[in-house]
N, C-alpha and C. Protein backbone atom coordinates (compact mmCIF):
# COMPACT_ATOMS: atom_id res chain seq x y z
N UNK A 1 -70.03 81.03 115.34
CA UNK A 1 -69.13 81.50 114.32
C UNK A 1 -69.89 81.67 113.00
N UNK A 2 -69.73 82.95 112.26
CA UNK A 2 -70.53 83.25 111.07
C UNK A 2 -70.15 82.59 109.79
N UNK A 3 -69.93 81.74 109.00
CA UNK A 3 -69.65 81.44 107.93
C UNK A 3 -69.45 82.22 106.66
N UNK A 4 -69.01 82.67 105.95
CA UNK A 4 -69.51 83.30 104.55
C UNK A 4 -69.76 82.41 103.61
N UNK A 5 -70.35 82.90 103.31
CA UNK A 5 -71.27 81.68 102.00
C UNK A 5 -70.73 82.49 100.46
N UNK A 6 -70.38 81.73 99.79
CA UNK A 6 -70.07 82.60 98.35
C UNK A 6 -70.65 81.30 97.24
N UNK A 7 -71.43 82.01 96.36
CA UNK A 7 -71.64 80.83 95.18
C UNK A 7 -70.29 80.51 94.87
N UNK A 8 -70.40 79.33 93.94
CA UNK A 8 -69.34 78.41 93.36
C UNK A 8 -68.55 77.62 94.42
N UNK A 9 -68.75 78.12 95.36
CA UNK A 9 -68.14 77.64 96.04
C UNK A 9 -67.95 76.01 96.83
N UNK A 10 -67.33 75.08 97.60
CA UNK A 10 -67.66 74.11 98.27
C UNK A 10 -67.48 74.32 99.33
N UNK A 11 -68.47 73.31 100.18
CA UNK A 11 -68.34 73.20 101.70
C UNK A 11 -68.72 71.96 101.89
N UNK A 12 -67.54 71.48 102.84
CA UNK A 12 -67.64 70.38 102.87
C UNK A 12 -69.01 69.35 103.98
N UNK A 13 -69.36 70.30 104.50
CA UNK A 13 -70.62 69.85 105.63
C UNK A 13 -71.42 69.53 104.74
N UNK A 14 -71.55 70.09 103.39
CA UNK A 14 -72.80 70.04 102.47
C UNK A 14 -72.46 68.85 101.39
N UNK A 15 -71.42 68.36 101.61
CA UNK A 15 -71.08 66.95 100.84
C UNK A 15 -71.51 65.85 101.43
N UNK A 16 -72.64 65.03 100.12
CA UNK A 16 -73.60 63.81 101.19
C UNK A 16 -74.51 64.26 101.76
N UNK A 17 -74.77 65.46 101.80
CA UNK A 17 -75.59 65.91 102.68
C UNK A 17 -77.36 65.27 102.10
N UNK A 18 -78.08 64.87 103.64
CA UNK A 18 -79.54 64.58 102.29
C UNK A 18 -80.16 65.30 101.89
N UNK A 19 -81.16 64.87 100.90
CA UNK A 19 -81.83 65.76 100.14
C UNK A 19 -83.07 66.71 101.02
N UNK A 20 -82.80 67.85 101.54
CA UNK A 20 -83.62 68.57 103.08
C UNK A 20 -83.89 69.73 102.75
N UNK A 21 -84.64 70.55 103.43
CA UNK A 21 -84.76 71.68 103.37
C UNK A 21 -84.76 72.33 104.67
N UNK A 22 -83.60 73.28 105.27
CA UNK A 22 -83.31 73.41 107.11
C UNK A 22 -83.83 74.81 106.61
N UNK A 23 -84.28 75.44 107.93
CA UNK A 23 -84.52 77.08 108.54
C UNK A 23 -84.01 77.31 109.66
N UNK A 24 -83.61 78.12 109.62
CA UNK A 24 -82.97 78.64 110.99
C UNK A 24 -82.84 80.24 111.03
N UNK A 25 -82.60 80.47 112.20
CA UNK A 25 -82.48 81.78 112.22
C UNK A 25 -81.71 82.20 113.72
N UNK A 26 -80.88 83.63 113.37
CA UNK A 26 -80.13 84.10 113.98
C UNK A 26 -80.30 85.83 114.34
N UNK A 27 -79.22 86.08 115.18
CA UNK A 27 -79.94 87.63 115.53
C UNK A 27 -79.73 88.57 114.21
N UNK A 28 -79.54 88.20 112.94
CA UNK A 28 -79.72 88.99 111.46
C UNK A 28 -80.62 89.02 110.59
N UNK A 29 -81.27 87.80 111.34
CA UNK A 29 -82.39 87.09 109.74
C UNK A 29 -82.33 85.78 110.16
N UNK A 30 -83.23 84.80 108.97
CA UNK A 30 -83.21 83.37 108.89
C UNK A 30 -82.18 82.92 107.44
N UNK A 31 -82.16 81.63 107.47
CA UNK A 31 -81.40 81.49 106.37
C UNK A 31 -82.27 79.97 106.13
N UNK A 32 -82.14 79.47 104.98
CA UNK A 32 -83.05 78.19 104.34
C UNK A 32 -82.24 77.77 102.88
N UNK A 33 -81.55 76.63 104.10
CA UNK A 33 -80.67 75.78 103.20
C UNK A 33 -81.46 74.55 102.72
N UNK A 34 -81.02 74.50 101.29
CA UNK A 34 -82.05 73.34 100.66
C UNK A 34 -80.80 73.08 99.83
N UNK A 35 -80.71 71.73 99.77
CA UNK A 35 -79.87 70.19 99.50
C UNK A 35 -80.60 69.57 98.32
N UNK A 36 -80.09 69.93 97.41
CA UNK A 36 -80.40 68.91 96.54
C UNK A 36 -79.25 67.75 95.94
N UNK A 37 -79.77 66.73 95.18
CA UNK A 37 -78.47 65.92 95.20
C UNK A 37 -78.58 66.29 93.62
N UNK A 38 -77.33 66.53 92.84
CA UNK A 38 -77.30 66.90 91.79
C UNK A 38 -78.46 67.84 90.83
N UNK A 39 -78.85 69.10 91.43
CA UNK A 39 -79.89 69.47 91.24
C UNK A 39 -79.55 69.56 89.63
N UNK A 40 -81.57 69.55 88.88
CA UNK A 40 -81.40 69.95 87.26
C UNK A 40 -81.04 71.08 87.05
N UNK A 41 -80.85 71.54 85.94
CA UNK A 41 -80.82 73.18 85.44
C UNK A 41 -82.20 73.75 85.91
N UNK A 42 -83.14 72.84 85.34
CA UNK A 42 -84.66 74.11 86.10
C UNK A 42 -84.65 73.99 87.00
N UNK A 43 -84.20 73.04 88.32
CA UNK A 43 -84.28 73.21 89.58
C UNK A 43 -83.23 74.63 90.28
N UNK A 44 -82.24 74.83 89.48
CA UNK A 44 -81.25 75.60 89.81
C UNK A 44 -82.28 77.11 89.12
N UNK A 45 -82.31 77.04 88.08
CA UNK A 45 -83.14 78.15 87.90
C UNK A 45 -84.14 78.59 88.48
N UNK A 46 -85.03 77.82 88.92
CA UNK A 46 -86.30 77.86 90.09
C UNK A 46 -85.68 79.33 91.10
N UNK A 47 -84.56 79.27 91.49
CA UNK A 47 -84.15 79.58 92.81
C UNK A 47 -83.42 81.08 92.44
N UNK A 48 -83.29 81.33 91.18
CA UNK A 48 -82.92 82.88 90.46
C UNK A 48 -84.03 83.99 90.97
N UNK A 49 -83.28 85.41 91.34
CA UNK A 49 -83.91 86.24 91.06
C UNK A 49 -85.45 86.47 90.18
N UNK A 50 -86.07 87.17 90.77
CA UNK A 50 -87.79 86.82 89.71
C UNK A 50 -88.30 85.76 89.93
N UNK A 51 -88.17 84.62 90.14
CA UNK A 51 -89.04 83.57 90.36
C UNK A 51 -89.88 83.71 91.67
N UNK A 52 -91.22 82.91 91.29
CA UNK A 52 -91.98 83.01 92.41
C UNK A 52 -91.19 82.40 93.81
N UNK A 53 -92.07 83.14 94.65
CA UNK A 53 -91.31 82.42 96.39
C UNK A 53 -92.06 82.57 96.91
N UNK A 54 -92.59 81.49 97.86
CA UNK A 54 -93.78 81.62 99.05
C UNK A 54 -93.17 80.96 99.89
N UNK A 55 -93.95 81.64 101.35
CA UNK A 55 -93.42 80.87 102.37
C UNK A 55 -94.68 81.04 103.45
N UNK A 56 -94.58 80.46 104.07
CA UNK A 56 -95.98 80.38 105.39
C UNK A 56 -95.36 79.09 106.25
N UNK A 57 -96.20 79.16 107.52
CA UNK A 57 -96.12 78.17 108.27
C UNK A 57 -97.27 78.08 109.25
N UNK A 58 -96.91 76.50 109.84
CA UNK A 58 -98.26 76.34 110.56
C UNK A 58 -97.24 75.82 112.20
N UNK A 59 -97.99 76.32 112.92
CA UNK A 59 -97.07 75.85 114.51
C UNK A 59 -98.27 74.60 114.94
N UNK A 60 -97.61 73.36 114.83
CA UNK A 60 -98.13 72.28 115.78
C UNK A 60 -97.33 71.99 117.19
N UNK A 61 -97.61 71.99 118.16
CA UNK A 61 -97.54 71.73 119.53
C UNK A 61 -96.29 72.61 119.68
N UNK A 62 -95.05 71.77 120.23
CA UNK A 62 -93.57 72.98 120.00
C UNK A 62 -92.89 72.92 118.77
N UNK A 63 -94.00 72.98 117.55
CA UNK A 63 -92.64 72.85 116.61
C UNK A 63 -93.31 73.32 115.38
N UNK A 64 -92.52 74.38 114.94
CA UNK A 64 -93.00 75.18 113.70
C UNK A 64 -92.69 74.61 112.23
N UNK A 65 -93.63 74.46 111.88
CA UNK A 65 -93.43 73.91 110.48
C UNK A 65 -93.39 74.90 109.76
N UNK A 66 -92.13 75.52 108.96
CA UNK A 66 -92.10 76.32 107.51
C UNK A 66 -92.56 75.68 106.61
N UNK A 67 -93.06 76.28 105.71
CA UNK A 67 -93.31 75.56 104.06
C UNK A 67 -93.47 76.82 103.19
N UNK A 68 -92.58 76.26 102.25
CA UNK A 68 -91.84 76.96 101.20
C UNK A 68 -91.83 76.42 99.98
N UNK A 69 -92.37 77.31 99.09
CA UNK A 69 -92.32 76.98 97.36
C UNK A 69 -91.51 78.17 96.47
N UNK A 70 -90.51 77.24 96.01
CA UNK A 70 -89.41 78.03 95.17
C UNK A 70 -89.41 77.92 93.62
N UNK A 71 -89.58 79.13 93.29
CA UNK A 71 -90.21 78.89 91.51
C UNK A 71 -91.57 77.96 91.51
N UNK A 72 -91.70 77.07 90.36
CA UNK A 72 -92.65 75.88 90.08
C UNK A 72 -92.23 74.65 90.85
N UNK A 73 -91.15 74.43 91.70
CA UNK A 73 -91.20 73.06 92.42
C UNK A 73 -91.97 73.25 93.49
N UNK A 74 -92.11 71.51 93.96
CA UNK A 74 -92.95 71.23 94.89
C UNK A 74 -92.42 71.84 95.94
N UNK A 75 -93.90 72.31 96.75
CA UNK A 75 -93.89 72.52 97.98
C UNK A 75 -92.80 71.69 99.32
N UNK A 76 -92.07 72.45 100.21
CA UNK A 76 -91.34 71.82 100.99
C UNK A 76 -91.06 72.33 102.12
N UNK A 77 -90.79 71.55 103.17
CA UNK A 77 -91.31 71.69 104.40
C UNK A 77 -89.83 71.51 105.05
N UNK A 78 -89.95 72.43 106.44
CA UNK A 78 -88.42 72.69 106.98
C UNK A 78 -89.09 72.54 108.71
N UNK A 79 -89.00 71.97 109.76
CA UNK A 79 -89.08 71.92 111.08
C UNK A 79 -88.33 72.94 111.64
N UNK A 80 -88.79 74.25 112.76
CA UNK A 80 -88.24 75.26 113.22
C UNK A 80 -88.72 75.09 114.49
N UNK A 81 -87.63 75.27 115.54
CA UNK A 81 -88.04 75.73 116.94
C UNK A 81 -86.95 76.42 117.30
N UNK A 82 -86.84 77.85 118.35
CA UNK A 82 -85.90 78.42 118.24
C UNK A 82 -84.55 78.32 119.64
N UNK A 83 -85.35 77.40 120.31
CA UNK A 83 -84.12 76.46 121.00
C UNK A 83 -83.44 75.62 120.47
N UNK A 84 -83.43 75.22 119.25
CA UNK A 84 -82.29 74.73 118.41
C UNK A 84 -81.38 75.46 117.40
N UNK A 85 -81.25 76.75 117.56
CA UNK A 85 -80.71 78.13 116.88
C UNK A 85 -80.16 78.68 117.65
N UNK A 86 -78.59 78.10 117.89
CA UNK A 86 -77.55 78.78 118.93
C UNK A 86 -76.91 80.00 118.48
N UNK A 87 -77.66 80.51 117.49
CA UNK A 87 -76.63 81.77 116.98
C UNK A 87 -78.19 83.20 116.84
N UNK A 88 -79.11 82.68 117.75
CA UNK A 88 -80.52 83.08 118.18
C UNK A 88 -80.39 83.75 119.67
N UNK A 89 -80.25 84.90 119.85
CA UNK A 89 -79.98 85.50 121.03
C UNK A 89 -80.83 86.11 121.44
N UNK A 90 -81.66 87.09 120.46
CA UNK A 90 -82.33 88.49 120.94
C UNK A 90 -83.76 88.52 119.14
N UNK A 91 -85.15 88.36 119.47
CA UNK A 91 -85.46 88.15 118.56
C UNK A 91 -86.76 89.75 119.13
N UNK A 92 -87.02 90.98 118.31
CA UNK A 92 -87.64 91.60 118.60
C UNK A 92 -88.37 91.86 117.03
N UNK A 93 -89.75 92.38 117.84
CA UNK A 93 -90.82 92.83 116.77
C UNK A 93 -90.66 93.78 115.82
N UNK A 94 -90.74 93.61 114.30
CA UNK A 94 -89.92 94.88 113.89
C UNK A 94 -90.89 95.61 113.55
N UNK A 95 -90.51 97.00 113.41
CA UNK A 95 -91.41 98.24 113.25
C UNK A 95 -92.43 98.45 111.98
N UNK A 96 -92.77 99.09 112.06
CA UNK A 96 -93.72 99.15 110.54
C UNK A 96 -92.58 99.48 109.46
N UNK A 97 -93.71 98.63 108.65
CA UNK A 97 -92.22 99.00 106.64
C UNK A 97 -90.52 98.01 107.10
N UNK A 98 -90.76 96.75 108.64
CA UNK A 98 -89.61 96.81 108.58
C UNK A 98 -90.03 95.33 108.72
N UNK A 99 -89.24 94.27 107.74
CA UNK A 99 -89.06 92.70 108.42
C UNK A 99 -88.08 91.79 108.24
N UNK A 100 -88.49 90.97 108.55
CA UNK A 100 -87.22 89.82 108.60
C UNK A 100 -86.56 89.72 107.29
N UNK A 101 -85.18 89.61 107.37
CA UNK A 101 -84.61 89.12 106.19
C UNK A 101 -84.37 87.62 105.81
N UNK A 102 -84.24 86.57 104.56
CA UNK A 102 -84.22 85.64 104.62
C UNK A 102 -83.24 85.49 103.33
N UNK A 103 -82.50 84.48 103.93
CA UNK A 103 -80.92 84.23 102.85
C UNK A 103 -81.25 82.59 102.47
N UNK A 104 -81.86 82.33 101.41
CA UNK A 104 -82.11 81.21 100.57
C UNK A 104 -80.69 80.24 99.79
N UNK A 105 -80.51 79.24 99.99
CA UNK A 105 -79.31 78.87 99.42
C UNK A 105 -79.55 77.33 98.84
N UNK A 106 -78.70 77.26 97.67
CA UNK A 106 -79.13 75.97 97.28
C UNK A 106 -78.11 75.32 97.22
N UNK A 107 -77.65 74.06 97.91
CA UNK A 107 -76.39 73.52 97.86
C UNK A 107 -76.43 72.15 96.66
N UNK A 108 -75.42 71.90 96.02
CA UNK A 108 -75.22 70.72 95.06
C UNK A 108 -74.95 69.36 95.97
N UNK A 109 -75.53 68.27 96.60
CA UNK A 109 -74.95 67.66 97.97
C UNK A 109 -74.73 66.48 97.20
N UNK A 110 -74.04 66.34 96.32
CA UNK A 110 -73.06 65.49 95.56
C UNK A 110 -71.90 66.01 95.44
N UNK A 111 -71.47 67.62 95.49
CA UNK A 111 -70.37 67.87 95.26
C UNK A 111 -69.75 69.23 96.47
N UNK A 112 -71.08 69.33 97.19
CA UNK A 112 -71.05 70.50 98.55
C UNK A 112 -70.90 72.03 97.57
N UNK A 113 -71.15 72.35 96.47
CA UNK A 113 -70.91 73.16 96.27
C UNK A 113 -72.32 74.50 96.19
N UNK A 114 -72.09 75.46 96.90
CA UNK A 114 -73.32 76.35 96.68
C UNK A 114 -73.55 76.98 95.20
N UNK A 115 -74.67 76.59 94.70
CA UNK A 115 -75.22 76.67 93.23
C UNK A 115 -75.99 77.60 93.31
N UNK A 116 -76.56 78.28 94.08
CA UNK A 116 -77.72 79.52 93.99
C UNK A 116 -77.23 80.54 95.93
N UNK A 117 -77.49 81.60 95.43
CA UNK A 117 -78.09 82.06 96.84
C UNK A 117 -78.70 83.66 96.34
N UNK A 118 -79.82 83.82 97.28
CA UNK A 118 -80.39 84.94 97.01
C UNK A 118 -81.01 85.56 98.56
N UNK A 119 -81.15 86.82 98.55
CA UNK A 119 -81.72 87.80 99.75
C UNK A 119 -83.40 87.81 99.62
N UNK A 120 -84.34 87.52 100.39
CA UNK A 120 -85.51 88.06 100.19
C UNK A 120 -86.04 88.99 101.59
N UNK A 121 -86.60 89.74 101.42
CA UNK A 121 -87.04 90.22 102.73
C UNK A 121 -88.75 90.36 102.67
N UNK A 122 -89.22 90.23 104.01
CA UNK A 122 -90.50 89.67 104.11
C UNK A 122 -90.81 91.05 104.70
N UNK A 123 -92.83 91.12 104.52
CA UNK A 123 -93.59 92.25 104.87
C UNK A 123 -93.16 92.06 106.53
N UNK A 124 -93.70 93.49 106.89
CA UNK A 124 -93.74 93.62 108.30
C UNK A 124 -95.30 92.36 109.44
N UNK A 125 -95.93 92.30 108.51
CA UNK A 125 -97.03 91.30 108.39
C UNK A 125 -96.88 90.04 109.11
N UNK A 126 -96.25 89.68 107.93
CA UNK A 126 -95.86 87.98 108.62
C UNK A 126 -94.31 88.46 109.43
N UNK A 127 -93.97 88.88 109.11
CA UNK A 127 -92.78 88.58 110.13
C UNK A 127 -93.28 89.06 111.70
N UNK A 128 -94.08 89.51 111.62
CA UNK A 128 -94.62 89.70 112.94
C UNK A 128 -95.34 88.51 113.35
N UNK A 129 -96.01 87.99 112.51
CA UNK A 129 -97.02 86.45 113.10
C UNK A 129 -95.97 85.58 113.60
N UNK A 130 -94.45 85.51 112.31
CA UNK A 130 -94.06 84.48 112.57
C UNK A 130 -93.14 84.52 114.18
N UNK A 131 -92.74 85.58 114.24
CA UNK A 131 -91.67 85.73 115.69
C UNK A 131 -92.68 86.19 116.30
N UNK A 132 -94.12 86.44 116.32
CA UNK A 132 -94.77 86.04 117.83
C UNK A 132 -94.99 84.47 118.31
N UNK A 133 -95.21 83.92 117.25
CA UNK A 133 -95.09 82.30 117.03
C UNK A 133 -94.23 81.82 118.12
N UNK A 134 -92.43 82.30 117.26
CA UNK A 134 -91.46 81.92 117.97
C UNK A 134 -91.16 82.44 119.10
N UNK A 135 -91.27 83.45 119.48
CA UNK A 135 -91.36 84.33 121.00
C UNK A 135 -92.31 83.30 122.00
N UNK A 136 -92.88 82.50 121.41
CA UNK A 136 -93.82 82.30 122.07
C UNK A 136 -93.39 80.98 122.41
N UNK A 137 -92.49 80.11 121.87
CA UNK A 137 -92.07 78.67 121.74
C UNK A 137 -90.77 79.00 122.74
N UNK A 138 -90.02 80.26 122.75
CA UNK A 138 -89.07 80.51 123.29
C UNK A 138 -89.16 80.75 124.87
N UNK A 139 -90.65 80.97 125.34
CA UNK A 139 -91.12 80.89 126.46
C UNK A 139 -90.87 79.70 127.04
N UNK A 140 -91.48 78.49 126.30
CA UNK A 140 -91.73 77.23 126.91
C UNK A 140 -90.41 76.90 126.88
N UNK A 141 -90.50 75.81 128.48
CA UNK A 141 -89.47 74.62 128.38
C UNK A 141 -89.39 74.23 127.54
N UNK A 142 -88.31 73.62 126.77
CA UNK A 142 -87.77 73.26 125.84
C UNK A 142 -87.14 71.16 126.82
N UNK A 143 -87.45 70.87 125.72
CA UNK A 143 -86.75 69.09 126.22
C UNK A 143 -87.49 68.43 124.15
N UNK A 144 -86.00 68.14 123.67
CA UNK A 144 -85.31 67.87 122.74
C UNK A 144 -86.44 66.22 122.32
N UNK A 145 -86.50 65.81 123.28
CA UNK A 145 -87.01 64.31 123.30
C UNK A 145 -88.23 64.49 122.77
N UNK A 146 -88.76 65.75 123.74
CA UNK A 146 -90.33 65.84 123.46
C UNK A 146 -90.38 66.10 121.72
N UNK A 147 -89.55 66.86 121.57
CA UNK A 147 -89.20 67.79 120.36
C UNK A 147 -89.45 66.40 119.31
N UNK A 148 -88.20 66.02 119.16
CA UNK A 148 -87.99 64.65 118.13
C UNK A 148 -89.23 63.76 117.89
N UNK A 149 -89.97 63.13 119.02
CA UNK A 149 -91.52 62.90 118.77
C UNK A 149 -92.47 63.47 118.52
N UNK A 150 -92.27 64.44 118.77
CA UNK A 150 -93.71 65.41 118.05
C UNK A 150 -92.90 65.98 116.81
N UNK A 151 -91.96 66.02 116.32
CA UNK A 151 -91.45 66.33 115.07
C UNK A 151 -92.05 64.53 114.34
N UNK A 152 -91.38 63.68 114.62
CA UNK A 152 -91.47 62.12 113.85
C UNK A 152 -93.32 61.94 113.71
N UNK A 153 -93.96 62.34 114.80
CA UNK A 153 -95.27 62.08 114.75
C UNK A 153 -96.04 63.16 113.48
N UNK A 154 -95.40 64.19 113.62
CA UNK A 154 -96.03 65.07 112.61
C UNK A 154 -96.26 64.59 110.96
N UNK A 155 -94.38 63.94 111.33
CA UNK A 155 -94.18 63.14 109.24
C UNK A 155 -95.20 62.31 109.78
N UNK A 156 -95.29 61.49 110.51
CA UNK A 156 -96.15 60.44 110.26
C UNK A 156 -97.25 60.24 110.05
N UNK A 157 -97.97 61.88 110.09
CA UNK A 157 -99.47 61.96 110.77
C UNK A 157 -99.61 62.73 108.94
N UNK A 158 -98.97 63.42 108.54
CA UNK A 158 -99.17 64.78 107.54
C UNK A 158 -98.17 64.37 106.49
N UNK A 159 -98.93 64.83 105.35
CA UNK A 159 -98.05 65.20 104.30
C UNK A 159 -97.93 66.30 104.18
N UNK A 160 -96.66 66.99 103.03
CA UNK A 160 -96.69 68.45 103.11
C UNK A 160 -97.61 69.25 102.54
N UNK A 161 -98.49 68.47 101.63
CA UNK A 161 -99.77 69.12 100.81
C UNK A 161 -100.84 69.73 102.58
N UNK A 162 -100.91 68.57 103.12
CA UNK A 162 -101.99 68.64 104.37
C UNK A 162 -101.37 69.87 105.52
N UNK A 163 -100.08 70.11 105.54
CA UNK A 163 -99.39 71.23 106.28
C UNK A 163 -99.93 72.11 105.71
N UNK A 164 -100.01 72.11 104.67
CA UNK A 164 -99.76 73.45 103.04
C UNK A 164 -101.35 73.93 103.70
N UNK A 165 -101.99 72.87 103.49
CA UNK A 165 -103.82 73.12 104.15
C UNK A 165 -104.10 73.63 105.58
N UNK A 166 -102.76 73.56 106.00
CA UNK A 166 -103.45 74.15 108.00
C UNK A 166 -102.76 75.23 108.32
N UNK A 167 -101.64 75.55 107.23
CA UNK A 167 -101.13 76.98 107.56
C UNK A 167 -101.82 77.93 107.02
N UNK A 168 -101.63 79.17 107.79
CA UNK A 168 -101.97 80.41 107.45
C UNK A 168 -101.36 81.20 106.09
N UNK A 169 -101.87 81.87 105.47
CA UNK A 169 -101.28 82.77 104.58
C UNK A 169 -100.05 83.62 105.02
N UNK A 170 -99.07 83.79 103.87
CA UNK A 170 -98.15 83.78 104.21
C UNK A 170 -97.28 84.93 103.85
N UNK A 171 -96.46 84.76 102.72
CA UNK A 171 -95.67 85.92 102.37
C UNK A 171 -95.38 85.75 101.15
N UNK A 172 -95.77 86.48 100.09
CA UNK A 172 -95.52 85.79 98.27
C UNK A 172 -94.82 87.00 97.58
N UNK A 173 -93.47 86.41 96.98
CA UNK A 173 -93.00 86.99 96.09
C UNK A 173 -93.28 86.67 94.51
N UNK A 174 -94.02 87.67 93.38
CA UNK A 174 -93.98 86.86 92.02
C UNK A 174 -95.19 85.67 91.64
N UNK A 175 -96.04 85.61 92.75
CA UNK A 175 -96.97 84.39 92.74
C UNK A 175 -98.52 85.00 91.84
């Protein structure tokens, strides 16, 4: 079921919610919900139109690490595999001049209310690295268990600066 998302708005899934940054993606695009708990004014501004945006990722074993920098805040890191994206049906290579779209949103998770959202769309470039990536994760068996330990081992092993160091170049808006 599709949601509509409208600023000002509340939702209540996003009340309490912790302070995270999720990716996901569906047969339209990805979307990258980031939780802050009472975000500042420059954190909310960070996430406006014109500000810088990067994004890249690095794939360790089955599990894709995004990392993403919005405006001047720190770098932040989102876990992607696309057997956990039930609204992920049909993911194809897009043509030249054509790529993924990505719907950025910033939720208030003290009060569930959406405080920012913006459209970016990525070169034909990376969106090709990244859904051969995932085309490619979508092959393998999938088992959730394996998933959760090699996700827990990764925090345990890496910080997001050291991710930031093993991914590939990526996709920069404004940088």
């Amino acid at each position: 079921m599709m949601v509509k998302y409208e600023v000002g708005k509340v939702y209540p899934e996003a009340i309490m919610h912790q302070e995270v940054c999720i990716f996901d993606l569906n047969d339209s695009g990805g979307t990258m919900m980031v939780y802050f708990n009472r975000p500042e004014a420059h954190e909310i501004e960070q996430f406006e139109s014109g500000k810088r945006f990067e994004i890249r990722f690095v794939s360790l074993n089955d599990v894709i690490m995004m990392l993403v920098k919005v405006g001047d805040l720190s770098w932040m890191d989102a876990p992607y595999t696309p057997h956990l994206s039930p609204q992920l049906t049909t993911l194809d290579l897009p043509p030249e001049n054509y790529g993924m779209t990505l719907i950025v949103q910033l939720f208030d998770s003290s009060t569930g209310r959406l405080v920012s959202q913006k459209l970016i769309s990525f070169s034909t470039d990376f969106t090709r690295r990244l859904y051969s990536k995932i085309l490619a994760l979508q092959a393998e068996r999938f088992d959730k268990d394996k998933y959760n330990k090699t996700l827990s081992a990764i925090y345990q092993r890496y910080t997001t600066k050291e991710l930031l160091k093993m991914s590939t170049p990526g996709f920069k808006i404004n940088a």
